[in-house]
Protein backbone atom coordinates (compact mmCIF):
# COMPACT_ATOMS: atom_id res chain seq x y z
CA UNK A 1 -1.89 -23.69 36.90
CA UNK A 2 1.05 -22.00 36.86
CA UNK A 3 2.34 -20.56 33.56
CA UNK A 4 5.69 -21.12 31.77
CA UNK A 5 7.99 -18.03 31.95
CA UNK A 6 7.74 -15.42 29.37
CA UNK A 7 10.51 -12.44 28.50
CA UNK A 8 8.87 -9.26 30.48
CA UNK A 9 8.97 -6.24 27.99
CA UNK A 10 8.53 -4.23 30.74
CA UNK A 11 11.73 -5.15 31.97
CA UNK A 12 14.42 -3.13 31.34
CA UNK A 13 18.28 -3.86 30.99
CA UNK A 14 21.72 -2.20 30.25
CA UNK A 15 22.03 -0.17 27.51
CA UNK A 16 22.75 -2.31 24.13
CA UNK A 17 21.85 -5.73 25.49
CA UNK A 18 21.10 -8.06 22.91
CA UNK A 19 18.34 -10.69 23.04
CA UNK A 20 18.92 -12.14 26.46
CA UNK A 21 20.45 -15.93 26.48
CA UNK A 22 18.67 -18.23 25.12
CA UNK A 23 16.09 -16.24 23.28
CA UNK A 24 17.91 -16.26 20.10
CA UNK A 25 16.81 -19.35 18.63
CA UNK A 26 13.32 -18.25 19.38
CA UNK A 27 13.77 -14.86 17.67
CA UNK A 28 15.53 -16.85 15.12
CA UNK A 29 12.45 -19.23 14.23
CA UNK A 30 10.14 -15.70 14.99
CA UNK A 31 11.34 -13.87 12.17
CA UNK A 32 12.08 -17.17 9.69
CA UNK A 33 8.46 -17.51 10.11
CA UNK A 34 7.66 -13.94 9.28
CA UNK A 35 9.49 -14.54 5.92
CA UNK A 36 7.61 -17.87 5.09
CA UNK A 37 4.48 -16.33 5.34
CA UNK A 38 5.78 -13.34 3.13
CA UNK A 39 5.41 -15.55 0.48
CA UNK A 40 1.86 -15.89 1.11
CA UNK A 41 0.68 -13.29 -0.79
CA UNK A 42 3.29 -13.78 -3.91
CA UNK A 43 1.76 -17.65 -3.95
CA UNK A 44 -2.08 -16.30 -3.86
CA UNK A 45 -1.38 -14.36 -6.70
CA UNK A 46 0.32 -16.81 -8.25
CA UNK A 47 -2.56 -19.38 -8.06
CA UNK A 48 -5.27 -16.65 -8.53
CA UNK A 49 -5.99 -17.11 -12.29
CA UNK A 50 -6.89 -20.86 -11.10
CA UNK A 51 -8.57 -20.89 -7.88
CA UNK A 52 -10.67 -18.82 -5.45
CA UNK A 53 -9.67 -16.45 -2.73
CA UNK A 54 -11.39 -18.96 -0.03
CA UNK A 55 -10.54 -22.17 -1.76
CA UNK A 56 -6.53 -21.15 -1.39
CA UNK A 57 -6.93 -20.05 1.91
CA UNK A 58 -8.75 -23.35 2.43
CA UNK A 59 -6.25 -25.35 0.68
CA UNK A 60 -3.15 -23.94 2.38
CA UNK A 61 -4.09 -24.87 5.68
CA UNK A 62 -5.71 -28.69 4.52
CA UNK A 63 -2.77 -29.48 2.88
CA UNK A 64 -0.01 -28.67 5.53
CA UNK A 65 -2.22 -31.44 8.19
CA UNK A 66 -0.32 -34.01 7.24
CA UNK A 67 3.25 -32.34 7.84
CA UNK A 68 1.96 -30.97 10.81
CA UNK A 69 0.25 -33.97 12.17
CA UNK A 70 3.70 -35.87 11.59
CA UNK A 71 5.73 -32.93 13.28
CA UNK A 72 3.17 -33.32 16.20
CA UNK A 73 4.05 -37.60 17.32
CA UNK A 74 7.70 -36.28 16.64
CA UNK A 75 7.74 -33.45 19.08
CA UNK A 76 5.81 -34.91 21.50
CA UNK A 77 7.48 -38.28 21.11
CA UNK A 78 11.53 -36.50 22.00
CA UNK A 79 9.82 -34.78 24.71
CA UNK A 80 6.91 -36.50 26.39
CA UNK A 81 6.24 -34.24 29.42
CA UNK A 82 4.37 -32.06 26.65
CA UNK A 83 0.44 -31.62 27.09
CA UNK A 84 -1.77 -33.24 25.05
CA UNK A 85 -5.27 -33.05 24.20
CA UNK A 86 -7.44 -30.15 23.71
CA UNK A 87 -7.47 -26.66 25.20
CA UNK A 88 -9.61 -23.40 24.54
CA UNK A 89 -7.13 -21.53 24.26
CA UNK A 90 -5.71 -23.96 20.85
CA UNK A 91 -9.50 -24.43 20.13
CA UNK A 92 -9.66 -19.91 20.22
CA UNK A 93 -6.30 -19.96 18.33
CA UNK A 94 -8.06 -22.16 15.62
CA UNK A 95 -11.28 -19.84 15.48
CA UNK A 96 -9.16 -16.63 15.88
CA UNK A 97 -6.58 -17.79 12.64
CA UNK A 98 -10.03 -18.81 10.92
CA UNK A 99 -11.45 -14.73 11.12
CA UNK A 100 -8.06 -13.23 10.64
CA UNK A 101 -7.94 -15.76 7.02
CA UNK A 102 -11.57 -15.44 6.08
CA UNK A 103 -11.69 -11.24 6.80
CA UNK A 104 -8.12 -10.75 4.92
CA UNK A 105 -9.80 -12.08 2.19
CA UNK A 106 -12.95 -9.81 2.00
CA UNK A 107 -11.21 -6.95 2.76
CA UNK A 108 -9.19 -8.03 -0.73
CA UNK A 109 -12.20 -8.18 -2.53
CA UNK A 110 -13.83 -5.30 -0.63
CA UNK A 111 -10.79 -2.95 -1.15
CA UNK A 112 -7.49 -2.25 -2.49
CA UNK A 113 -4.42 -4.57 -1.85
CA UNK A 114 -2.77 -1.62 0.02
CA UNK A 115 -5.74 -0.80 1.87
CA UNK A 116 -6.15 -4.31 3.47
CA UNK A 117 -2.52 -4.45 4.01
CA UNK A 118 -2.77 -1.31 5.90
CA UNK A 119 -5.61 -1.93 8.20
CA UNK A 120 -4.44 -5.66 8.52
CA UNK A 121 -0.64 -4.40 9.96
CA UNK A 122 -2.55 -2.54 12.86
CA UNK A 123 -2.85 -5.63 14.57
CA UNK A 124 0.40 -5.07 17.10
CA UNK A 125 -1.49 -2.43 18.49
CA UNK A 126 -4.66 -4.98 19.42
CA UNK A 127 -2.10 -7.33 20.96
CA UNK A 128 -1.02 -4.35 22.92
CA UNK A 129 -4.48 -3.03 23.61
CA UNK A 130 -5.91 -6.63 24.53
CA UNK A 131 -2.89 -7.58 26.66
CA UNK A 132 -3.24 -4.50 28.73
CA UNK A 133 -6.48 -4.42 29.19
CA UNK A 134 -7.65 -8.26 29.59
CA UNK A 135 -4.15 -9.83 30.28
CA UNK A 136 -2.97 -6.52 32.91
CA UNK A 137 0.06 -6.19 31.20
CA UNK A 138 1.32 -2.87 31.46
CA UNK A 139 3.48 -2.46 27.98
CA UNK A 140 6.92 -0.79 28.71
CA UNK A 141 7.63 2.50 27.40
CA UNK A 142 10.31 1.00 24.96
CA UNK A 143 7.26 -1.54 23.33
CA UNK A 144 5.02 1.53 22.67
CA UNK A 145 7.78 3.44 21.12
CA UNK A 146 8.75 0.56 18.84
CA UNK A 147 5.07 0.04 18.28
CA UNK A 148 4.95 3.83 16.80
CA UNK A 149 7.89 3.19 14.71
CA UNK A 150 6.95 -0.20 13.66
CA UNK A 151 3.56 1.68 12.31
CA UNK A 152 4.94 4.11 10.60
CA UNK A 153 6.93 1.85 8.87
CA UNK A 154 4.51 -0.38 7.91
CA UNK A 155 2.49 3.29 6.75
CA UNK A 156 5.32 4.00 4.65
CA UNK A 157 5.32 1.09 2.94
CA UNK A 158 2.34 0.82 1.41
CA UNK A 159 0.88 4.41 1.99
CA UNK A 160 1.24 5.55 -1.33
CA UNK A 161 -0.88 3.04 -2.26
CA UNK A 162 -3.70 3.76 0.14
CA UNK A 163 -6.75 5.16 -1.01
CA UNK A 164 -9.43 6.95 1.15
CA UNK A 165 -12.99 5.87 -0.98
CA UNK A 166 -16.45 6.23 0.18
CA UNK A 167 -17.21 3.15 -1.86
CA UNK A 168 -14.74 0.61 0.24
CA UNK A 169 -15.58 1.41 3.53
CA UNK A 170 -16.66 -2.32 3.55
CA UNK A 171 -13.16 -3.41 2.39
CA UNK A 172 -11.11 -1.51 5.12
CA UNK A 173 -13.60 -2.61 7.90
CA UNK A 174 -12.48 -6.05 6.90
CA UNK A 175 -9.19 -5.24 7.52
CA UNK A 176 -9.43 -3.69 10.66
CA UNK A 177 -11.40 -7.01 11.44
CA UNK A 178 -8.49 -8.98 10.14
CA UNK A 179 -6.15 -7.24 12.25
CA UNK A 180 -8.10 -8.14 15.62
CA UNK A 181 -8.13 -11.62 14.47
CA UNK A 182 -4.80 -11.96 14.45
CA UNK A 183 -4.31 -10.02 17.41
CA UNK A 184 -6.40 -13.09 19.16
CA UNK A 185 -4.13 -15.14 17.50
CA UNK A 186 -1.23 -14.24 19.05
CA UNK A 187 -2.12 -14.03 22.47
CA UNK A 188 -3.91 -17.40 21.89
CA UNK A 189 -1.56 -19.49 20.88
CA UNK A 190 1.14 -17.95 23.51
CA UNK A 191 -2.07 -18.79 26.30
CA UNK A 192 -1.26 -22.22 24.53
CA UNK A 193 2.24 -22.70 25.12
CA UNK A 194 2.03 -21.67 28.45
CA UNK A 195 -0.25 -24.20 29.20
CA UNK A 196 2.16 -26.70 28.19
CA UNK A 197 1.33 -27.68 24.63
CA UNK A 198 4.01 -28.10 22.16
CA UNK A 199 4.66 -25.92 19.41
CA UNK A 200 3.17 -28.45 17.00
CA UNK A 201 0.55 -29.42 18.36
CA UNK A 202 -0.71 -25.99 18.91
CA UNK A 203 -0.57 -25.77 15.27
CA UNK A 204 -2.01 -28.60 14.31
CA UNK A 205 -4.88 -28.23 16.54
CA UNK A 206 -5.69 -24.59 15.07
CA UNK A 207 -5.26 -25.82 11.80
CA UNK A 208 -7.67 -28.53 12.38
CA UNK A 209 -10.25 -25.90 13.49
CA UNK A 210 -9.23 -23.58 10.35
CA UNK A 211 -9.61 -25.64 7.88
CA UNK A 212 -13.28 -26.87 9.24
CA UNK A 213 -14.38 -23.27 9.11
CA UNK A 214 -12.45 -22.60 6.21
CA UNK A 215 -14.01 -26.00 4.18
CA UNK A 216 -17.51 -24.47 5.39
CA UNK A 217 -16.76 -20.62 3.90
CA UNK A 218 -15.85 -21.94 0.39
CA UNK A 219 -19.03 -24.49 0.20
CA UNK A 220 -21.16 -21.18 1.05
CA UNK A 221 -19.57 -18.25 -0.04
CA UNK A 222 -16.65 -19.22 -2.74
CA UNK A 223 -17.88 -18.02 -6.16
CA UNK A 224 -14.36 -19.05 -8.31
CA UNK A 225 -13.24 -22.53 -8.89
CA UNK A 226 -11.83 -24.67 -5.76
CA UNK A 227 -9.39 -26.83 -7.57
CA UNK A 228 -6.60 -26.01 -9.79
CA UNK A 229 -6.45 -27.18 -13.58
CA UNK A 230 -2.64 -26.89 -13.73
CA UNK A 231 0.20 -28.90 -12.27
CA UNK A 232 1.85 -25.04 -11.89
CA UNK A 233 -1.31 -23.88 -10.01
CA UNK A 234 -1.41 -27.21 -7.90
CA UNK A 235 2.48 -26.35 -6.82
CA UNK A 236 1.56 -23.03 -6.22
CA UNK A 237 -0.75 -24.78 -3.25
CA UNK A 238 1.10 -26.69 -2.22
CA UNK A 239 4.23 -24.64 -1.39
CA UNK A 240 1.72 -22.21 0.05
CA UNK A 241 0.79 -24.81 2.54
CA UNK A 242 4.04 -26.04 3.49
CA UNK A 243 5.71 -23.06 3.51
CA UNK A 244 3.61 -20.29 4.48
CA UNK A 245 0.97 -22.15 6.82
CA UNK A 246 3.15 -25.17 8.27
CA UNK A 247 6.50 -23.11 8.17
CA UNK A 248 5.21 -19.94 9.37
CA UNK A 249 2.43 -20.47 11.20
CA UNK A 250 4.36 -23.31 12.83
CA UNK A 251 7.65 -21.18 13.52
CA UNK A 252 5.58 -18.76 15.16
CA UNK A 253 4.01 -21.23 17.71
CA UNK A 254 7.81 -22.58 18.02
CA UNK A 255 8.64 -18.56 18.96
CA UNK A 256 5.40 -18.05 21.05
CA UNK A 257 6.67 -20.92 23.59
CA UNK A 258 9.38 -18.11 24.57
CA UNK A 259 8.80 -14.38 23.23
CA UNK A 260 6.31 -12.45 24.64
CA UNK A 261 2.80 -11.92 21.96
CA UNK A 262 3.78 -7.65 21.88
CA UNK A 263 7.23 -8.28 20.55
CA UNK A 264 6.46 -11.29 18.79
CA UNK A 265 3.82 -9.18 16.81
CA UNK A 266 6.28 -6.03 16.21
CA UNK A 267 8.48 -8.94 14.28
CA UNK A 268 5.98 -9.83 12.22
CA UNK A 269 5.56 -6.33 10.51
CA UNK A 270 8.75 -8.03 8.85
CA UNK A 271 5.97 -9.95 6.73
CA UNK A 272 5.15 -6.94 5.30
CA UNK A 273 8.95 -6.63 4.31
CA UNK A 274 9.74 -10.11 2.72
CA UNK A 275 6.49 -10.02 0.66
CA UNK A 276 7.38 -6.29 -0.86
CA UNK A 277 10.81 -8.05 -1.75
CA UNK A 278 9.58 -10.78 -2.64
CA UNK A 279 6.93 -9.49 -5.15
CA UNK A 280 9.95 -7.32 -6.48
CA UNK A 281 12.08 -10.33 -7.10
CA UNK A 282 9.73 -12.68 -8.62
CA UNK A 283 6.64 -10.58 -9.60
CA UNK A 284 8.64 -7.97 -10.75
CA UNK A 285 6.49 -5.14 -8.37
CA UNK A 286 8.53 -1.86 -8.03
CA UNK A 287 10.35 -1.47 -5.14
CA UNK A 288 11.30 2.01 -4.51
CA UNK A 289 12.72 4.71 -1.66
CA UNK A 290 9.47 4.34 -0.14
CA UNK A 291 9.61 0.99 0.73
CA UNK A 292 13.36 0.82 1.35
CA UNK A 293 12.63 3.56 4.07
CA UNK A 294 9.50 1.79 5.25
CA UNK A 295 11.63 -1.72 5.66
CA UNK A 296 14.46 0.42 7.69
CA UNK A 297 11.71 1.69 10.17
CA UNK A 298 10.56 -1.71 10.60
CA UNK A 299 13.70 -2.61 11.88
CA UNK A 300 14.28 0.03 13.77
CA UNK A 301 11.34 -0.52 16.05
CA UNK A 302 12.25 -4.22 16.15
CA UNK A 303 15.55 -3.15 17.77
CA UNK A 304 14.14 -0.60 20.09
CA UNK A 305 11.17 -3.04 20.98
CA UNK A 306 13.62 -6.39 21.68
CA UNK A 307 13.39 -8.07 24.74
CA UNK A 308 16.25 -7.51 27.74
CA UNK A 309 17.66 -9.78 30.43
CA UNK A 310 14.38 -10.41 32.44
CA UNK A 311 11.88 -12.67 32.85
CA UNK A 312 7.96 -13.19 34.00
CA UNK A 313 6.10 -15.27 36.30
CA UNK A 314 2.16 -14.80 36.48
């Protein structure tokens, strides 16, 4: 089968291109979706007095089925030439978005916040790493270097925070863990695309998946309550699903359908970003040079990273 054409980061173009035509609405929805699920972490501490670690990540991805179920007949009923059914590659999306949730978690409770934010933002470099070596795409010079400065950002933001401790080796294997997850993620759910499944059903599909394993974690594992005893808690949930899982995750399949996994996954260090700012506005977290300069480099690699005027056939 041949695959739908993806940007080629190994492409270059003139000096000071922009995103070539007809990529911007796909960065566009890329980094909206990077900011919806920046919120993720805000709303899990916002419902954790209530409800367990695995029982919210449970609950944001049950509840957001029926949104994404009725964004699924939609899509596929204004365009009709989309695939349908089942593939592996949405069934691995579902199993890969299932680890990445499930080992974020235990690396929380295994180490510190910054810690498992740390290990968790190396994941760029396994959709790099796994592209190269499985997918034999040779990342461009420009990718690697906004990879480095992408890293380094994301170091900077929540370095100070990192602790080296004997005792939560555990904890930061988890988030190494997390970070190949998602990794498989990406590349999944752009395999998916390219097949010729819509954005939404992509979603929904993985979802489906997710919240099966998800359903099967908190029955064996979940230790805190499952349901919420406040309406506050129970809107806490709910936003989390329809805004973090169906807007994010679902803005990312929408981006996937165009932008290349590498880049893609570069953008998404901006995460990182809208939850420090996030926190500061509404959790009232300090926000200091630190993170201002981590944010910048962030950026910064973005820009170097972004696609030019090109585009690939396999």
């Amino acid at each position: 089968m041949s695959r739908t054409p993806l940007p080629d980061l190994a492409a270059s173009g003139p000096a000071g291109d922009s995103l070539p035509s007809g990529l911007g609405p796909a960065f566009a929805a890329l980094v909206a979706g990077a900011v919806a699920m920046g919120l993720s972490p805000v709303l899990v501490r916002f419902v954790s007095p209530e409800v367990g670690p695995f029982a919210s990540a449970f609950w944001r991805v049950a509840l957001a089925l029926p949104v994404l179920w009725a964004w699924m007949r939609w899509e596929e009923a204004r365009a009709p030439h989309l695939r349908r059914g089942l593939t592996a590659s949405a069934v691995l999306a579902g199993l890969a978005f299932s680890g990445d949730l499930l080992f974020w978690h235990l690396a929380i409770l295994g180490t510190t916040v910054a810690n498992a934010t740390f290990f968790a933002t190396t994941a760029p470099v396994f959709v790099v790493l796994f592209a190269w070596a499985g997918l034999r795409r040779r990342p461009a010079g420009r990718t690697l270097l906004g990879l480095l400065v992408c890293l380094m950002g994301g170091a900077t933001l929540v370095g100070q925070s990192v602790q080296v401790d004997p005792a939560r080796l555990a904890g930061d294997r988890d988030g190494v863990v997390t970070a190949l997850f998602f990794a498989l993620y990406f590349l999944t759910v752009e395999r998916a695309r390219a097949q010729g499944l819509g954005a939404a059903r992509v979603t929904f599909t993985a979802s489906c998946i997710t919240a099966l394993v998800l359903l099967g974690a908190v029955a064996l594992i979940e230790t805190r309550p499952v349901l919420p005893h406040s309406l506050g808690a129970a809107g806490g949930l709910v936003a989390l699903a329809l805004v973090s899982h169906a807007g994010g995750q679902g803005l990312l399949s929408v981006a996937l359908g165009r932008l290349p996994a590498g880049f893609s996954s570069l953008v998404i260090f901006l995460e990182a970003v809208a939850a420090a700012i996030l926190a500061w506005l509404l959790l009232g977290e300090a926000l200091g040079a630190l993170q201002v300069l981590g944010g910048g480099l962030i950026l910064a690699g973005i820009a170097v990273a972004r696609p030019r005027r090109s585009a690939r056939t396999a």
